[in-house]
N, C-alpha and C. Protein backbone atom coordinates (compact mmCIF):
# COMPACT_ATOMS: atom_id res chain seq x y z
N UNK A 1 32.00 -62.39 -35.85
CA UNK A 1 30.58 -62.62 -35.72
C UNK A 1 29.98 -63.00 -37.06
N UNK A 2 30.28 -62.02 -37.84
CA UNK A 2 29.93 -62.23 -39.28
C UNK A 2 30.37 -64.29 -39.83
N UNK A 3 31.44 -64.67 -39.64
CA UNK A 3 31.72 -66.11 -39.71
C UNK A 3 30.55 -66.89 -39.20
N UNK A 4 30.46 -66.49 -38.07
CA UNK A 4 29.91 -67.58 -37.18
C UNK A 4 28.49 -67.61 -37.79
N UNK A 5 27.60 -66.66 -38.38
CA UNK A 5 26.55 -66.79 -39.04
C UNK A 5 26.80 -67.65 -40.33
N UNK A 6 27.58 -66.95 -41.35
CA UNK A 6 27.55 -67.61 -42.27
C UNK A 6 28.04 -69.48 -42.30
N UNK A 7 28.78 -69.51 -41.05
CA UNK A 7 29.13 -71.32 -40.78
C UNK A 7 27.47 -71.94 -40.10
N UNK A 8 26.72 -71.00 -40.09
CA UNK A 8 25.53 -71.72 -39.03
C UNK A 8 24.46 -71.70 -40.15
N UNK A 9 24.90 -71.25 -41.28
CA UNK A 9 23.46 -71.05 -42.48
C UNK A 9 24.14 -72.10 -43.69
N UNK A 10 24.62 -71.90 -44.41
CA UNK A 10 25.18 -73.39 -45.08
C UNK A 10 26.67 -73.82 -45.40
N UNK A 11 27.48 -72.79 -44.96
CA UNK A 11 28.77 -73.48 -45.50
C UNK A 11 29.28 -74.49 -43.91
N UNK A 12 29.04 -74.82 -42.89
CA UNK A 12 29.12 -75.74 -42.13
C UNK A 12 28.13 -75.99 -41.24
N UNK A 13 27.49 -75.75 -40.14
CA UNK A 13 26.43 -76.51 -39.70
C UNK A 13 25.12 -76.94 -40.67
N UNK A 14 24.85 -76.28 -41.42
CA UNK A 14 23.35 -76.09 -41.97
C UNK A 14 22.16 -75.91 -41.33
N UNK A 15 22.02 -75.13 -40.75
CA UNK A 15 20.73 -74.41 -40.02
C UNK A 15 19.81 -74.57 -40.92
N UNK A 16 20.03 -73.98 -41.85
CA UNK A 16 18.50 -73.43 -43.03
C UNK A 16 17.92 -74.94 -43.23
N UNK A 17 18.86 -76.06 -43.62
CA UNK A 17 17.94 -77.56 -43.74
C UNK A 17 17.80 -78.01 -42.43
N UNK A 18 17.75 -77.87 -41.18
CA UNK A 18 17.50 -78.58 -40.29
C UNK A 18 15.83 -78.22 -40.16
N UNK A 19 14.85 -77.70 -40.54
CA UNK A 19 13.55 -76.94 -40.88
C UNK A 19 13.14 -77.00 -39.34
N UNK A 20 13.63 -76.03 -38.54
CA UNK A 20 12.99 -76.27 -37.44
C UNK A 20 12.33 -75.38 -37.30
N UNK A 21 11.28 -75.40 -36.52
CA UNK A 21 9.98 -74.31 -36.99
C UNK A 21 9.39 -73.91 -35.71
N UNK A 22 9.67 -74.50 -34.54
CA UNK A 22 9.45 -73.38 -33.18
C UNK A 22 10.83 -72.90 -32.87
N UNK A 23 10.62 -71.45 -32.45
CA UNK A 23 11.48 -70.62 -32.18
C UNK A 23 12.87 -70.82 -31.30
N UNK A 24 11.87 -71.43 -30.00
CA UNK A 24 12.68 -71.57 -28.73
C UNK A 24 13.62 -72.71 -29.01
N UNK A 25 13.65 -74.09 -29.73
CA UNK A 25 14.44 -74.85 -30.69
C UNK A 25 15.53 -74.46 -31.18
N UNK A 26 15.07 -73.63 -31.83
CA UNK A 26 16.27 -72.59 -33.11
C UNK A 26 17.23 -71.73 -31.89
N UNK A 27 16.38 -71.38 -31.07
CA UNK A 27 17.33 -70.54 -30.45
C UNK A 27 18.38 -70.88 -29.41
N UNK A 28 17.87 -72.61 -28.91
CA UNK A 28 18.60 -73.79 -28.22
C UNK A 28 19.47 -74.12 -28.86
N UNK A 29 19.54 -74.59 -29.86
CA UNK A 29 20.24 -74.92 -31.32
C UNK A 29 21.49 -74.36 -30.77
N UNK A 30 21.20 -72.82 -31.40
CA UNK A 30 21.94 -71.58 -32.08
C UNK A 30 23.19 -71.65 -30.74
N UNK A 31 22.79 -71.22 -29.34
CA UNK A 31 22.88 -71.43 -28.23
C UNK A 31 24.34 -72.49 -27.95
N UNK A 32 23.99 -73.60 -28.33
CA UNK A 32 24.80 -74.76 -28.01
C UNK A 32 26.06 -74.79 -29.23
N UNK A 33 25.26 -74.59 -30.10
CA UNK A 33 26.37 -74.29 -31.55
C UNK A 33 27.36 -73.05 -31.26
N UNK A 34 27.50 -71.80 -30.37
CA UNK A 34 28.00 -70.93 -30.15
C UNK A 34 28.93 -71.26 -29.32
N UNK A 35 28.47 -72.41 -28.40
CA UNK A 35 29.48 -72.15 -26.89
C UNK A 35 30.30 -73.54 -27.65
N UNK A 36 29.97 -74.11 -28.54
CA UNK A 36 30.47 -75.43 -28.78
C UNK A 36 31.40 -74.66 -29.89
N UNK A 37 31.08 -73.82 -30.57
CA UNK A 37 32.22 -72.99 -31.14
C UNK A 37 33.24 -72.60 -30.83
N UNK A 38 32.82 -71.71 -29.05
CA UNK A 38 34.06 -70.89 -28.85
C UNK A 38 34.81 -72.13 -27.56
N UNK A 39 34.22 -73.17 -27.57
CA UNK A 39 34.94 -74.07 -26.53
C UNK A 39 36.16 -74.47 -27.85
N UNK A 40 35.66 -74.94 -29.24
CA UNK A 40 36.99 -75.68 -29.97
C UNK A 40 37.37 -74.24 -30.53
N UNK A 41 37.24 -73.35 -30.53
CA UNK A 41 38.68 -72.09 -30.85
C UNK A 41 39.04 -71.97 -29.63
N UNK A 42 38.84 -71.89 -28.26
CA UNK A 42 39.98 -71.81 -27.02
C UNK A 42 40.67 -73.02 -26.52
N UNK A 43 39.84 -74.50 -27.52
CA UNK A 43 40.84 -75.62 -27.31
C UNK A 43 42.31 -75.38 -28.13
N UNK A 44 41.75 -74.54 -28.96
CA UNK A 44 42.39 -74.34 -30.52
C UNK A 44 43.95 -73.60 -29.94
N UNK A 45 43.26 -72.31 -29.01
CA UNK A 45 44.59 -70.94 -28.81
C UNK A 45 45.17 -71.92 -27.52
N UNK A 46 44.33 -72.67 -26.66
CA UNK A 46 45.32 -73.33 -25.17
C UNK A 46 46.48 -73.98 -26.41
N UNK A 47 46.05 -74.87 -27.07
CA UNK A 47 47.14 -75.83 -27.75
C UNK A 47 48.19 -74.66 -28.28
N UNK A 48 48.16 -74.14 -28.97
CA UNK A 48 48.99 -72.82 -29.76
C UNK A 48 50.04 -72.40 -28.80
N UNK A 49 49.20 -71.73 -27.70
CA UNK A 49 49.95 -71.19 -26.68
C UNK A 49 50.92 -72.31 -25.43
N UNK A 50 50.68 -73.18 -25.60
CA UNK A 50 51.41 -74.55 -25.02
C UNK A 50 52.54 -74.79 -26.08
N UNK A 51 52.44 -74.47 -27.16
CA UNK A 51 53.10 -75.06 -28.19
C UNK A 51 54.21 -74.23 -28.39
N UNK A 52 54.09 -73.01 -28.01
CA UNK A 52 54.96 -71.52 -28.45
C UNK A 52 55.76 -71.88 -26.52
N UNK A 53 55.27 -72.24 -25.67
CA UNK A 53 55.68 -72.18 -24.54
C UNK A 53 56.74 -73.21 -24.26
N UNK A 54 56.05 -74.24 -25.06
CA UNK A 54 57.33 -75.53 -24.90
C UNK A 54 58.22 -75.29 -26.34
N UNK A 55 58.21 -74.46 -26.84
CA UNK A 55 59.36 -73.94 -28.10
C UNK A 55 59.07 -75.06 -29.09
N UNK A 56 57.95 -75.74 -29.39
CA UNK A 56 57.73 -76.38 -30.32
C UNK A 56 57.38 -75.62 -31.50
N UNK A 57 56.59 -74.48 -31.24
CA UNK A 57 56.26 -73.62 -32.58
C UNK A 57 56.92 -72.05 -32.42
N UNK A 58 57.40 -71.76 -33.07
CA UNK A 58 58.01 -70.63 -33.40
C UNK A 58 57.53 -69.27 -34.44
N UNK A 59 57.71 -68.19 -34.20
CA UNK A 59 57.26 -67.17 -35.23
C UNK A 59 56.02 -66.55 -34.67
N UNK A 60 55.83 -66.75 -33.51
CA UNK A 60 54.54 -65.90 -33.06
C UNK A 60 54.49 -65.16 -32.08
């Protein structure tokens, strides 16, 4: 959890310069940036786990 803030304030999205200043915005934003997060880390573990299944990657 702690990541996902600090990637949404400046070391990758940049929230703080996008100056958006009604709430319900920020919280649409925040919203879409979360699920668009955890959609590319479970694109991330399907590939992994395909990869360990067809014996392409090993050690896990």
């Amino acid at each position: 959890m702690e990541n996902m803030f600090s990637d949404f304030k400046s070391r990758g999205f940049g929230i703080m310069q996008s100056h958006i200043q009604k709430p319900d915005r920020l919280e649409r934003l925040i919203l879409i940036m979360s699920i668009a997060l955890y959609w590319a880390f479970s694109c991330g573990m399907f590939a992994e786990r395909q990869a360990v299944a067809d014996g392409i990657k090993k050690g896990i």
